[in-house]
PDB file of N, CA and C in Angstrom:
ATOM      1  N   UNK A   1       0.835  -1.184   0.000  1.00  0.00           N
ATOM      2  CA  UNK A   1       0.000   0.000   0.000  1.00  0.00           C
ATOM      3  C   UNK A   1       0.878   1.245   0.000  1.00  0.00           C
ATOM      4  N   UNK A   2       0.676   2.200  -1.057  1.00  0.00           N
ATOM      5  CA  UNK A   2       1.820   3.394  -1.388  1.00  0.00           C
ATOM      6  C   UNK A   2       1.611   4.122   0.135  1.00  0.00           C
ATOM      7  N   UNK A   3       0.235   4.586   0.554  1.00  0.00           N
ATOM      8  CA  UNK A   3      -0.026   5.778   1.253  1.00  0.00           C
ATOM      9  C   UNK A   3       0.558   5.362   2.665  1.00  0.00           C
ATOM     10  N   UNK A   4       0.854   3.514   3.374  1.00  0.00           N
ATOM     11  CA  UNK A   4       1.877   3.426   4.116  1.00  0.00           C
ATOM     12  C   UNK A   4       3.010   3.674   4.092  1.00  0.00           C
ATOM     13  N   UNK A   5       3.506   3.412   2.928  1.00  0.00           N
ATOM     14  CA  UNK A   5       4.946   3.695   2.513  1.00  0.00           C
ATOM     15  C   UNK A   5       5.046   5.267   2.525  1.00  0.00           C
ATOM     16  N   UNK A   6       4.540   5.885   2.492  1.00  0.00           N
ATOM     17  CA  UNK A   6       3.977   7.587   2.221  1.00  0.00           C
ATOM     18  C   UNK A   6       4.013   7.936   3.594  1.00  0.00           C
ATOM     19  N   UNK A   7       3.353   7.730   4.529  1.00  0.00           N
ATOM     20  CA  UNK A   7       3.641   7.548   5.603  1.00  0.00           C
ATOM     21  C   UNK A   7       4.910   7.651   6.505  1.00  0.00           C
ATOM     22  N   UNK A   8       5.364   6.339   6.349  1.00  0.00           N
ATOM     23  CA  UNK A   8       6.630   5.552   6.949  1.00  0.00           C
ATOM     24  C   UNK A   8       8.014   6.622   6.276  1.00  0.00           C
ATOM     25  N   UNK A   9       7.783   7.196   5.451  1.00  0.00           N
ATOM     26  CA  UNK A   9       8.907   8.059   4.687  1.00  0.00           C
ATOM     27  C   UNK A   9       8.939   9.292   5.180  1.00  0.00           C
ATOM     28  N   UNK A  10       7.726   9.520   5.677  1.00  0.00           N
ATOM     29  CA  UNK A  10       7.443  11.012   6.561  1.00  0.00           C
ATOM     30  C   UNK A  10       7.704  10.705   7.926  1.00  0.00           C
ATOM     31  N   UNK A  11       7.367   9.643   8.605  1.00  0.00           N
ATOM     32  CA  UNK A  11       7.922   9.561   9.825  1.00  0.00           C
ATOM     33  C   UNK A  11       9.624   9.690   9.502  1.00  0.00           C
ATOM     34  N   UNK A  12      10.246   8.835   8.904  1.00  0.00           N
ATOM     35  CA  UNK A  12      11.516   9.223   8.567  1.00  0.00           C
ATOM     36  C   UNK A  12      12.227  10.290   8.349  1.00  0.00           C
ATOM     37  N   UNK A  13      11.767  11.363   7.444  1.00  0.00           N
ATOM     38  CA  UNK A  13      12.053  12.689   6.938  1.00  0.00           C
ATOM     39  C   UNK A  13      11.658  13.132   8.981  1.00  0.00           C
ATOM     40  N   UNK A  14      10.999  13.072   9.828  1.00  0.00           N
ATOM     41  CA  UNK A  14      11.105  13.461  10.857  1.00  0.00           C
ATOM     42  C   UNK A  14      11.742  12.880  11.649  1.00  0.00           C
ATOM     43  N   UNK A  15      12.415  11.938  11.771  1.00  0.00           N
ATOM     44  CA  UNK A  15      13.473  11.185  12.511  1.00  0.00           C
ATOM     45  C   UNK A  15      14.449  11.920  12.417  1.00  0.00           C
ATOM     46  N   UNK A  16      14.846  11.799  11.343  1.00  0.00           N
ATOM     47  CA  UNK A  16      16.006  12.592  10.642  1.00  0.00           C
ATOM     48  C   UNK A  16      16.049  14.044  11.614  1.00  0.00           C
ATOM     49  N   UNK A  17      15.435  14.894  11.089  1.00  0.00           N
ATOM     50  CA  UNK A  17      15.217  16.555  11.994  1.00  0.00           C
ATOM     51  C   UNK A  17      15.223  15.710  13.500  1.00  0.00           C
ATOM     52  N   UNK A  18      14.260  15.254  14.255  1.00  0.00           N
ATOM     53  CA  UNK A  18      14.566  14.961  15.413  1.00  0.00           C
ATOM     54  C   UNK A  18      15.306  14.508  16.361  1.00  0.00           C
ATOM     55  N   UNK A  19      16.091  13.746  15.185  1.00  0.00           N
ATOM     56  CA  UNK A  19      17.939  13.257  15.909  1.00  0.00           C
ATOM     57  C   UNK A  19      18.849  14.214  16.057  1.00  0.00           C
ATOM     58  N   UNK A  20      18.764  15.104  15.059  1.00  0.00           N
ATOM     59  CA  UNK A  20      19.568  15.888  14.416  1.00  0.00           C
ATOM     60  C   UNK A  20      19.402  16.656  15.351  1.00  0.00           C
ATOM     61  N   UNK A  21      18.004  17.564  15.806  1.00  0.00           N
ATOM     62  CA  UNK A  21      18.368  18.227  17.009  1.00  0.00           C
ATOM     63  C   UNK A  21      18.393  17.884  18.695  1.00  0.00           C
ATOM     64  N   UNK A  22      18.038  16.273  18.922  1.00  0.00           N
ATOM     65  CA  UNK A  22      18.608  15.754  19.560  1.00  0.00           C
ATOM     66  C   UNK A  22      20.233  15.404  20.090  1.00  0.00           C
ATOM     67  N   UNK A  23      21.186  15.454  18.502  1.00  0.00           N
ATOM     68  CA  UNK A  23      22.302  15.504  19.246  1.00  0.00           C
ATOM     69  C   UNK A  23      22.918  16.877  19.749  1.00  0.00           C
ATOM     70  N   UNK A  24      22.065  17.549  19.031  1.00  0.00           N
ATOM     71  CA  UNK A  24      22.507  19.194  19.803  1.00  0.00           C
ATOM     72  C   UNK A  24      22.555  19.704  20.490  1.00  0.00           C
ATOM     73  N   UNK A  25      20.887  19.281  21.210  1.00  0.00           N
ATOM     74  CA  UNK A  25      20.718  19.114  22.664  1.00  0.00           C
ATOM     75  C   UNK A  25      21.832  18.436  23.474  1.00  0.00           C
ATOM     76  N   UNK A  26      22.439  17.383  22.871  1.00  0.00           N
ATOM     77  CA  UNK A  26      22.607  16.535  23.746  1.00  0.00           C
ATOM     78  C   UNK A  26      24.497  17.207  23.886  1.00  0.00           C
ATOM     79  N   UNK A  27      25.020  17.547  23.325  1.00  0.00           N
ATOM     80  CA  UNK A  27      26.297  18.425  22.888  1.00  0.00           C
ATOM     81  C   UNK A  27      26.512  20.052  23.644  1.00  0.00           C
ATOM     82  N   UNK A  28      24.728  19.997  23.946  1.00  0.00           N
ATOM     83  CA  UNK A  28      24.204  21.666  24.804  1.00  0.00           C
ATOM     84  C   UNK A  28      24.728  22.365  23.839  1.00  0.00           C
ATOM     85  N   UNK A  29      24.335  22.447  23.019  1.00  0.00           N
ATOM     86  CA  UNK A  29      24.258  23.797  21.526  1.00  0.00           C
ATOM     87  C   UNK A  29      22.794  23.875  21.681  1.00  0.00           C
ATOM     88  N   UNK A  30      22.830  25.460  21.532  1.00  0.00           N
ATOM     89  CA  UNK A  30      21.301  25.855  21.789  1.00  0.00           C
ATOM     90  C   UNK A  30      20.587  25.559  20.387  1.00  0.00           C
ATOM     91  N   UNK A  31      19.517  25.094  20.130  1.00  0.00           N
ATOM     92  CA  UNK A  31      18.793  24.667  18.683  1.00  0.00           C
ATOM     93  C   UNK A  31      18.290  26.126  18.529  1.00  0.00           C
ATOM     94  N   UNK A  32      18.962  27.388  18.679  1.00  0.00           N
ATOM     95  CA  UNK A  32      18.244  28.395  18.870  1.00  0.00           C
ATOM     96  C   UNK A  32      19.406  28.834  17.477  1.00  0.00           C
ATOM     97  N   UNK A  33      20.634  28.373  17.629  1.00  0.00           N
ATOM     98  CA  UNK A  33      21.533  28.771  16.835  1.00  0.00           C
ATOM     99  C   UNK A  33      21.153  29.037  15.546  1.00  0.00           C
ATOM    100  N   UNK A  34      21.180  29.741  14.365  1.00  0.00           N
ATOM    101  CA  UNK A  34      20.910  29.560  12.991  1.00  0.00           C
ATOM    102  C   UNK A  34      21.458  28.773  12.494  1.00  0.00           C
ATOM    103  N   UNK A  35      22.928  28.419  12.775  1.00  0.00           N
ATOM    104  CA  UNK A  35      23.476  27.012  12.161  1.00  0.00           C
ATOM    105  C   UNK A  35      22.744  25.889  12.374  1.00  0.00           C
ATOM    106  N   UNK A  36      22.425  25.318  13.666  1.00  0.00           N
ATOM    107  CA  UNK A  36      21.392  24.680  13.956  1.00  0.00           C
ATOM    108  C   UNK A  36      20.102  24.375  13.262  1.00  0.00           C
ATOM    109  N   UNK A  37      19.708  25.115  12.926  1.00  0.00           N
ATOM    110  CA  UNK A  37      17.970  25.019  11.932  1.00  0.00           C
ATOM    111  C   UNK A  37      18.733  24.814  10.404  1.00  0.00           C
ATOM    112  N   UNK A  38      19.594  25.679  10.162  1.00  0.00           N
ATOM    113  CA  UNK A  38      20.450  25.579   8.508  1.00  0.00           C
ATOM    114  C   UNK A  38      21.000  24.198   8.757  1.00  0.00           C
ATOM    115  N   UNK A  39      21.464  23.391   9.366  1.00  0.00           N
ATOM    116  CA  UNK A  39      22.078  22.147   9.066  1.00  0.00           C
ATOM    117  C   UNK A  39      20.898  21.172   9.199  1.00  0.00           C
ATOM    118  N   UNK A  40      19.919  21.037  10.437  1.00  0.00           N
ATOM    119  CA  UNK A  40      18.361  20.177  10.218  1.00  0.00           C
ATOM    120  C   UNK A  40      17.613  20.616   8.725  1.00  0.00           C
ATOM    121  N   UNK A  41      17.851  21.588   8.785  1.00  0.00           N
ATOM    122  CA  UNK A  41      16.295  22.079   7.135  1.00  0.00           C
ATOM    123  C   UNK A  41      17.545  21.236   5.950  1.00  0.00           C
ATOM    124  N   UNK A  42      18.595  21.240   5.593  1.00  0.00           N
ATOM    125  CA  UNK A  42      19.550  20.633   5.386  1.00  0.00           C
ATOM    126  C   UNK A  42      19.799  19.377   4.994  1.00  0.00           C
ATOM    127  N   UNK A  43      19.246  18.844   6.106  1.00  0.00           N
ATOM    128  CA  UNK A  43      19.236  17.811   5.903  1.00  0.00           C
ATOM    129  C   UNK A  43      17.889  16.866   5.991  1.00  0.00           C
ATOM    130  N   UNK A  44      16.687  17.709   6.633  1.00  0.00           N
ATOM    131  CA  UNK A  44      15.842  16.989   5.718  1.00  0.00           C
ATOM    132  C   UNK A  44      14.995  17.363   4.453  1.00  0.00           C
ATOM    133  N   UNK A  45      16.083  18.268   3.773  1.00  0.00           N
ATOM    134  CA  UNK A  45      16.162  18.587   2.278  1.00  0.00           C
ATOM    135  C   UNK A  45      16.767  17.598   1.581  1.00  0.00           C
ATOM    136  N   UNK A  46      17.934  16.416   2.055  1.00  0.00           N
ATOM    137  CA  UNK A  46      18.251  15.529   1.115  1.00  0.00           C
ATOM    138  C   UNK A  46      18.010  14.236   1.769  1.00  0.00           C
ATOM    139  N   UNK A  47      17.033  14.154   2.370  1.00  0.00           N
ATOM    140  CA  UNK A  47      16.266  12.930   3.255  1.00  0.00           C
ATOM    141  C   UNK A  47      15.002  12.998   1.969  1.00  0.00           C
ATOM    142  N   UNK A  48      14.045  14.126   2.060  1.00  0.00           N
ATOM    143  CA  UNK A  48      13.143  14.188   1.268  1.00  0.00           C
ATOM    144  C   UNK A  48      13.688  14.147  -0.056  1.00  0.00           C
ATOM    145  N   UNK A  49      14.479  14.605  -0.662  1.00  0.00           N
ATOM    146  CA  UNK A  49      14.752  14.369  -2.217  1.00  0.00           C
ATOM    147  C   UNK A  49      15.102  12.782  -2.319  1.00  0.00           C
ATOM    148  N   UNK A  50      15.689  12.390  -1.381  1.00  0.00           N
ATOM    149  CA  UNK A  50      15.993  10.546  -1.727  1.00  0.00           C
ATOM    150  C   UNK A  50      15.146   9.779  -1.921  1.00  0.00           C
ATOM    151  N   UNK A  51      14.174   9.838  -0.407  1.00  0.00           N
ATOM    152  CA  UNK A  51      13.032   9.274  -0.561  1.00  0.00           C
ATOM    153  C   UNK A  51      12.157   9.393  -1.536  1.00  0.00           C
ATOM    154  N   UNK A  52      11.741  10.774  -2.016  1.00  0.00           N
ATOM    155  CA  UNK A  52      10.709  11.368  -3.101  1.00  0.00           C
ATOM    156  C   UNK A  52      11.407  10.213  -4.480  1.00  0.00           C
ATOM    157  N   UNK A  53      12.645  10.516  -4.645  1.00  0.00           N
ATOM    158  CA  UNK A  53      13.433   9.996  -5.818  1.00  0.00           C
ATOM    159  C   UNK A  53      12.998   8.205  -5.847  1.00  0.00           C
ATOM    160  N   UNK A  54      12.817   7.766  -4.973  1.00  0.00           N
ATOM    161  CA  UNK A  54      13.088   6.019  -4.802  1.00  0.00           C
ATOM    162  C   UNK A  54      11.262   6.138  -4.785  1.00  0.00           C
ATOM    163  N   UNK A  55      10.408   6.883  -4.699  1.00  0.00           N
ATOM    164  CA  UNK A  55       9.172   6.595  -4.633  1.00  0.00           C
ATOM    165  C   UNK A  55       8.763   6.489  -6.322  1.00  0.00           C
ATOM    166  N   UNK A  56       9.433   7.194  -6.922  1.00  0.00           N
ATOM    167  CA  UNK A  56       8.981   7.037  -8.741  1.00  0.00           C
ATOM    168  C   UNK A  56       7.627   7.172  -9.044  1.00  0.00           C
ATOM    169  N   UNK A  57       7.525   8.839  -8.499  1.00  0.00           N
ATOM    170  CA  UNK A  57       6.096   9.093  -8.454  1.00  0.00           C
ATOM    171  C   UNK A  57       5.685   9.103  -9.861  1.00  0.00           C
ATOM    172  N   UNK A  58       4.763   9.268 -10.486  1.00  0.00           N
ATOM    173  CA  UNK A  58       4.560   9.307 -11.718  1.00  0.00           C
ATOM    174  C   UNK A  58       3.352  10.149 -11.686  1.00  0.00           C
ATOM    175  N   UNK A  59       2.565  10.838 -10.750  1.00  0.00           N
ATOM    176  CA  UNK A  59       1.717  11.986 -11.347  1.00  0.00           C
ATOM    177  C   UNK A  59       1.699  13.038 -10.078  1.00  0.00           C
ATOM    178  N   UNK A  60       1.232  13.885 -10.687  1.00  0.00           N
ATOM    179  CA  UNK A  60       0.897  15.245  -9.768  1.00  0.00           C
ATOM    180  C   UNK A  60      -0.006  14.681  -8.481  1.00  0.00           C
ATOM    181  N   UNK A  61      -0.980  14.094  -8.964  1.00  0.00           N
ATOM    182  CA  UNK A  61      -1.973  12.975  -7.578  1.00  0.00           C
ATOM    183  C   UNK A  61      -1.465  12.418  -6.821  1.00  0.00           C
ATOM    184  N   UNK A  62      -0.199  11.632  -7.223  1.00  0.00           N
ATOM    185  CA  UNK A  62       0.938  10.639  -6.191  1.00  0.00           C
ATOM    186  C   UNK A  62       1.338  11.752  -5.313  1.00  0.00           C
ATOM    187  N   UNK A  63       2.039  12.954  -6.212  1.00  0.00           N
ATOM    188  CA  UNK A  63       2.953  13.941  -4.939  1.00  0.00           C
ATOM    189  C   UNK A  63       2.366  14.066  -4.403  1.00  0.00           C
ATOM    190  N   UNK A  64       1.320  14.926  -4.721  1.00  0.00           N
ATOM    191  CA  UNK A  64      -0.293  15.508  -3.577  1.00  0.00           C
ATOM    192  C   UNK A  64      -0.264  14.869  -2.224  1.00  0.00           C
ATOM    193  N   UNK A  65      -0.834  13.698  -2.485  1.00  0.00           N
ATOM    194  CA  UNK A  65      -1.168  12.198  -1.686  1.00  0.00           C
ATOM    195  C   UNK A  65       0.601  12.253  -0.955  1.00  0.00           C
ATOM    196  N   UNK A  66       1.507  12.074  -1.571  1.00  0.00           N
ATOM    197  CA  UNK A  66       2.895  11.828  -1.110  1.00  0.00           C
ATOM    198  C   UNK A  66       3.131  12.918   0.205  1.00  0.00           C
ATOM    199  N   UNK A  67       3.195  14.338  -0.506  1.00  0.00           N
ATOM    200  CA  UNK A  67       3.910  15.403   0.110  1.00  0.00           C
ATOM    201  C   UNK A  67       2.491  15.427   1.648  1.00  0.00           C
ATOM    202  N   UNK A  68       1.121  15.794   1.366  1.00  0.00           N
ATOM    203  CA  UNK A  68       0.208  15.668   2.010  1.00  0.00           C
ATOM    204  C   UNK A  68       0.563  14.759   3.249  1.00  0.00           C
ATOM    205  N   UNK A  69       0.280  13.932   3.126  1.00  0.00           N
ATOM    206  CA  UNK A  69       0.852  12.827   3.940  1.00  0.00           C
ATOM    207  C   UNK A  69       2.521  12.734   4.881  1.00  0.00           C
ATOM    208  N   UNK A  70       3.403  13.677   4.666  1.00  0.00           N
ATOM    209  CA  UNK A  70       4.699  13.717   4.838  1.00  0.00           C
ATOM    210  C   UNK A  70       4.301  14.735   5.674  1.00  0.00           C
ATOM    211  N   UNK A  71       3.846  15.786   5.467  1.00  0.00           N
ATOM    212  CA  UNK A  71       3.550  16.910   6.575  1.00  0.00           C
ATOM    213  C   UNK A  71       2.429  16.574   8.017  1.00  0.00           C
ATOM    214  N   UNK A  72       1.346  15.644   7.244  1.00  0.00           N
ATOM    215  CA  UNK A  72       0.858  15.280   8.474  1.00  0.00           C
ATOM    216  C   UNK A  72       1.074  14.641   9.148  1.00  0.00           C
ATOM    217  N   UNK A  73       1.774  13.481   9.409  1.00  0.00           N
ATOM    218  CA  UNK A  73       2.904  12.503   9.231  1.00  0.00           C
ATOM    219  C   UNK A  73       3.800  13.567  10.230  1.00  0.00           C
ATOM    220  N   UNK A  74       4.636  13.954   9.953  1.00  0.00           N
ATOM    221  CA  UNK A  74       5.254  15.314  10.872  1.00  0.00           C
ATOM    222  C   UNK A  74       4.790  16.217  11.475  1.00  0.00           C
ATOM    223  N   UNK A  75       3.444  16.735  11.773  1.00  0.00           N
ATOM    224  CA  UNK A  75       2.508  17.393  12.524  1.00  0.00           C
ATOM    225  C   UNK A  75       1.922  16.520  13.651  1.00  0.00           C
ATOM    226  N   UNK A  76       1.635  15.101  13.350  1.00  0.00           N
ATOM    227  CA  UNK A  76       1.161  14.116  14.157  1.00  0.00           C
ATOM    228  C   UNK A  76       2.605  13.667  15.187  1.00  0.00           C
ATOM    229  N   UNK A  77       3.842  13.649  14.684  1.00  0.00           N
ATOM    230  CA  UNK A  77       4.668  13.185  15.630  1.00  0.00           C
ATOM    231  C   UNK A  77       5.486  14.118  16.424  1.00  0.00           C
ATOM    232  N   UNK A  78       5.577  15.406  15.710  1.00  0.00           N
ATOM    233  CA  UNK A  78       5.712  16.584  16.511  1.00  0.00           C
ATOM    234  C   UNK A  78       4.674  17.278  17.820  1.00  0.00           C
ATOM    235  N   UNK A  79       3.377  17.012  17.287  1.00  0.00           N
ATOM    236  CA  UNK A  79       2.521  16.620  19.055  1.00  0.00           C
ATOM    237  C   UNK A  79       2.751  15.671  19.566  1.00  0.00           C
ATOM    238  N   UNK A  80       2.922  14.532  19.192  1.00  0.00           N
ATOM    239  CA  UNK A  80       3.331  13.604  20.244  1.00  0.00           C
ATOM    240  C   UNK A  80       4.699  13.491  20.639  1.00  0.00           C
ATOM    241  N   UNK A  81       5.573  13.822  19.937  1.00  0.00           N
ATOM    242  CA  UNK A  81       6.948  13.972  20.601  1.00  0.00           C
ATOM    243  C   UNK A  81       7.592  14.912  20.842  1.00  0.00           C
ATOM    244  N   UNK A  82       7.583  16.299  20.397  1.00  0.00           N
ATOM    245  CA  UNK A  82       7.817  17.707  20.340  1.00  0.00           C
ATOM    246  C   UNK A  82       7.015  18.197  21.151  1.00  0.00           C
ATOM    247  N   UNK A  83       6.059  18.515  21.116  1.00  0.00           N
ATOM    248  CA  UNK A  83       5.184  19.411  22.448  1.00  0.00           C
ATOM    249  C   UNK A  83       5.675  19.692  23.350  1.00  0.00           C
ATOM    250  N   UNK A  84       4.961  18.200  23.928  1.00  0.00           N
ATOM    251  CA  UNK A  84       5.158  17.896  25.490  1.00  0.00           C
ATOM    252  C   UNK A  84       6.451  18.418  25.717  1.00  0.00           C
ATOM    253  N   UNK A  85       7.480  18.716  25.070  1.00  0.00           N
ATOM    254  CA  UNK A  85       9.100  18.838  26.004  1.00  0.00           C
ATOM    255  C   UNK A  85       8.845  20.689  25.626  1.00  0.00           C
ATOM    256  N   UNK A  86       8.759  21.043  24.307  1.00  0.00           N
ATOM    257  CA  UNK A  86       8.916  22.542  23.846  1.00  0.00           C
ATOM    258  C   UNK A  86       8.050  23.296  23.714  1.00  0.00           C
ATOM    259  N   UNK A  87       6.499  22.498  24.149  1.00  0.00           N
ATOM    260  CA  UNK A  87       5.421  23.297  24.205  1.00  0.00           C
ATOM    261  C   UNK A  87       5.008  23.540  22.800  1.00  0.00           C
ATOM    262  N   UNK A  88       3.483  24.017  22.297  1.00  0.00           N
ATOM    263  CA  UNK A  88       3.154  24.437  21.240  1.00  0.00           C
ATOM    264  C   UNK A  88       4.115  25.478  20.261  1.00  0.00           C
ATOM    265  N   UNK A  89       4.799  26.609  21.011  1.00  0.00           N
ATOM    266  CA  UNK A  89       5.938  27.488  20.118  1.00  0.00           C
ATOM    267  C   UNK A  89       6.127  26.597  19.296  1.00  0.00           C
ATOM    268  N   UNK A  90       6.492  25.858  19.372  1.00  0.00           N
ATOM    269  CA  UNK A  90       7.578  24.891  18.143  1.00  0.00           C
ATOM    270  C   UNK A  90       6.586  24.956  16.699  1.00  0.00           C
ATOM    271  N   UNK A  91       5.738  25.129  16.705  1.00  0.00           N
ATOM    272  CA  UNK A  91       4.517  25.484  15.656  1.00  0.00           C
ATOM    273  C   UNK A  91       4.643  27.152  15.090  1.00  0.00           C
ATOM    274  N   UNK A  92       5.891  28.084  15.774  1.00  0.00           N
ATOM    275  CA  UNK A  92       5.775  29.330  15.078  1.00  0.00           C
ATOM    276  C   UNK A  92       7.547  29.496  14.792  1.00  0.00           C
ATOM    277  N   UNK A  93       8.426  28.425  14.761  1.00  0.00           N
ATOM    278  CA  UNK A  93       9.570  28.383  13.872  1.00  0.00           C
ATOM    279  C   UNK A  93       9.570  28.446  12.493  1.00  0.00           C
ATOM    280  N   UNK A  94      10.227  28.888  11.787  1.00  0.00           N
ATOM    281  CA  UNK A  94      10.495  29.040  10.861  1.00  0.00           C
ATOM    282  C   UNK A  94      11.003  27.845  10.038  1.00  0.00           C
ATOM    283  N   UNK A  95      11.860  27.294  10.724  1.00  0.00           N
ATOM    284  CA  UNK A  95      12.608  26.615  10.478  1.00  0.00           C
ATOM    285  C   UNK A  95      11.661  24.760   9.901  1.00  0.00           C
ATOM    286  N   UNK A  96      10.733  25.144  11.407  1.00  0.00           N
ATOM    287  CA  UNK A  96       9.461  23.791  11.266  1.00  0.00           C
ATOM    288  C   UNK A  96       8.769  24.263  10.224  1.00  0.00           C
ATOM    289  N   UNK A  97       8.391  25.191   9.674  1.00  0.00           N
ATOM    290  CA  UNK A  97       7.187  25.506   8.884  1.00  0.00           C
ATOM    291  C   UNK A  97       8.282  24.996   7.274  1.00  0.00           C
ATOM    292  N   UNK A  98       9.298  25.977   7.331  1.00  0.00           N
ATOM    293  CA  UNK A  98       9.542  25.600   6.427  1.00  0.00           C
ATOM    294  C   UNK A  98      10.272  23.793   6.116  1.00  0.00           C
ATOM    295  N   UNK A  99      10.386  23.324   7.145  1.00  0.00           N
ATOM    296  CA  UNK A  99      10.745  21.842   7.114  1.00  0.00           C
ATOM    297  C   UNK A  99       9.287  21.242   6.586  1.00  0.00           C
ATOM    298  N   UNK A 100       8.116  21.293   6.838  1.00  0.00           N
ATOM    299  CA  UNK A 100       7.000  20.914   6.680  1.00  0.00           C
ATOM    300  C   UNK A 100       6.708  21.224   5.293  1.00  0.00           C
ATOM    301  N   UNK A 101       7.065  22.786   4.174  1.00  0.00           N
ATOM    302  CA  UNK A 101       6.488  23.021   3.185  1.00  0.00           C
ATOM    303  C   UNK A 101       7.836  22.207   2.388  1.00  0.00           C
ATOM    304  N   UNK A 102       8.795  22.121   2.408  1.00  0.00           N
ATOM    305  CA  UNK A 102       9.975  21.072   1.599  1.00  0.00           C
ATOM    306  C   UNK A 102       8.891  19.757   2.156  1.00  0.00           C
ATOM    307  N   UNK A 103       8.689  19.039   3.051  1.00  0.00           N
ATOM    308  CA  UNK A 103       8.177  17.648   2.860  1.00  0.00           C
ATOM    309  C   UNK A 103       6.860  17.942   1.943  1.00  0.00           C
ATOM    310  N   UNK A 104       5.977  18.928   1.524  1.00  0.00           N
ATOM    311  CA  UNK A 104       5.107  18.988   0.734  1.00  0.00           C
ATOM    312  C   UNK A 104       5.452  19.355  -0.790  1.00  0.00           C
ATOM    313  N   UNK A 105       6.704  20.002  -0.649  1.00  0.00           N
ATOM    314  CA  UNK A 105       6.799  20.172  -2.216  1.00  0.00           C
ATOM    315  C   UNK A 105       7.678  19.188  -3.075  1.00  0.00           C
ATOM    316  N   UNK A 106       8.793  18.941  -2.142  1.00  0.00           N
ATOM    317  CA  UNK A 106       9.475  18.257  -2.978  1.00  0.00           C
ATOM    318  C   UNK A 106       9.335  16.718  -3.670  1.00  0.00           C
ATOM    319  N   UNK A 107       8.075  16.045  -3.619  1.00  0.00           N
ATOM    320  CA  UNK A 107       7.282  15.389  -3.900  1.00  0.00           C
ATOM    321  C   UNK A 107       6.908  15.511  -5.836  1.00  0.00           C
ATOM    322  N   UNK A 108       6.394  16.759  -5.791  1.00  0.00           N
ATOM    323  CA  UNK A 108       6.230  17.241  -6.866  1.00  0.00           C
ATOM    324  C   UNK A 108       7.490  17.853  -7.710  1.00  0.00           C
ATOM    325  N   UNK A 109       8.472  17.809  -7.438  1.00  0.00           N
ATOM    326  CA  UNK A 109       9.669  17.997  -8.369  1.00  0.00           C
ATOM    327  C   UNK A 109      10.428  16.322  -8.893  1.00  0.00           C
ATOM    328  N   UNK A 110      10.020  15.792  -7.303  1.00  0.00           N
ATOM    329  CA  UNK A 110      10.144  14.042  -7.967  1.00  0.00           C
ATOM    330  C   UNK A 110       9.232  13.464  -9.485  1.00  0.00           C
ATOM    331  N   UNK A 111       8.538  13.844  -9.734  1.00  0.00           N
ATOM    332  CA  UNK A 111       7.208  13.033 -10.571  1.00  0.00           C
ATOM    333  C   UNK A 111       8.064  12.951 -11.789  1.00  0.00           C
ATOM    334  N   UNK A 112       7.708  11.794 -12.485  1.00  0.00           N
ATOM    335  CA  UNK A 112       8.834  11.391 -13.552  1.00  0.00           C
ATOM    336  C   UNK A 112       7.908  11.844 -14.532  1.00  0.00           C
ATOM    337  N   UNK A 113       8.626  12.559 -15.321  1.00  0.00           N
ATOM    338  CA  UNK A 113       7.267  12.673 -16.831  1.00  0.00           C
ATOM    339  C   UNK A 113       7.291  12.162 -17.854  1.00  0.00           C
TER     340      UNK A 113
END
């Protein structure tokens, strides 16, 4: 079923960001840093292009469905795992919003024509 796999690729694309500023935390570098958000957006800029790439979308409907799914997918595990520690703020970064609109677009630059 694609829309699991669609899924499971968005939990991933958020693993990725969530380790990433997990070891920062964990190093005590403030995730406040701009390097910090520039090296996570970074990198799940070539998390999402891999995945998008190995999915071999083939229409504008797949990305939709694809990217769609990748953001909610990352909205759903960011309340359950993000909140609770950073509180709702974490919903007026920049850095999240724009991590969220790359898992929605780059979907649609994948589609093979």
């Amino acid at each position: 079923m694609k829309l699991l796999k669609y899924i499971g690729f968005g939990a991933i694309i958020w693993a990725v960001a969530f380790v990433l500023v997990c070891i920062f935390i964990g190093f005590k570098v403030s995730t406040d840093a701009i390097y910090v958000k520039i090296i996570t957006t970074a990198a799940v800029i070539i998390t999402a292009v891999l995945l998008a790439r190995s999915l071999k979308l083939s229409s504008i409907k797949q990305a939709f469905i694809c990217g769609l799914s990748w953001v909610l997918t990352g909205i759903v595990l960011d309340i359950l795992a993000t909140v609770p520690f950073t509180g709702w703020q974490i919903f007026s970064q920049w850095n999240v919003i724009v991590g969220y609109a790359i898992g929605f677009v780059i979907p649609f630059l994948a589609v093979k024509k």
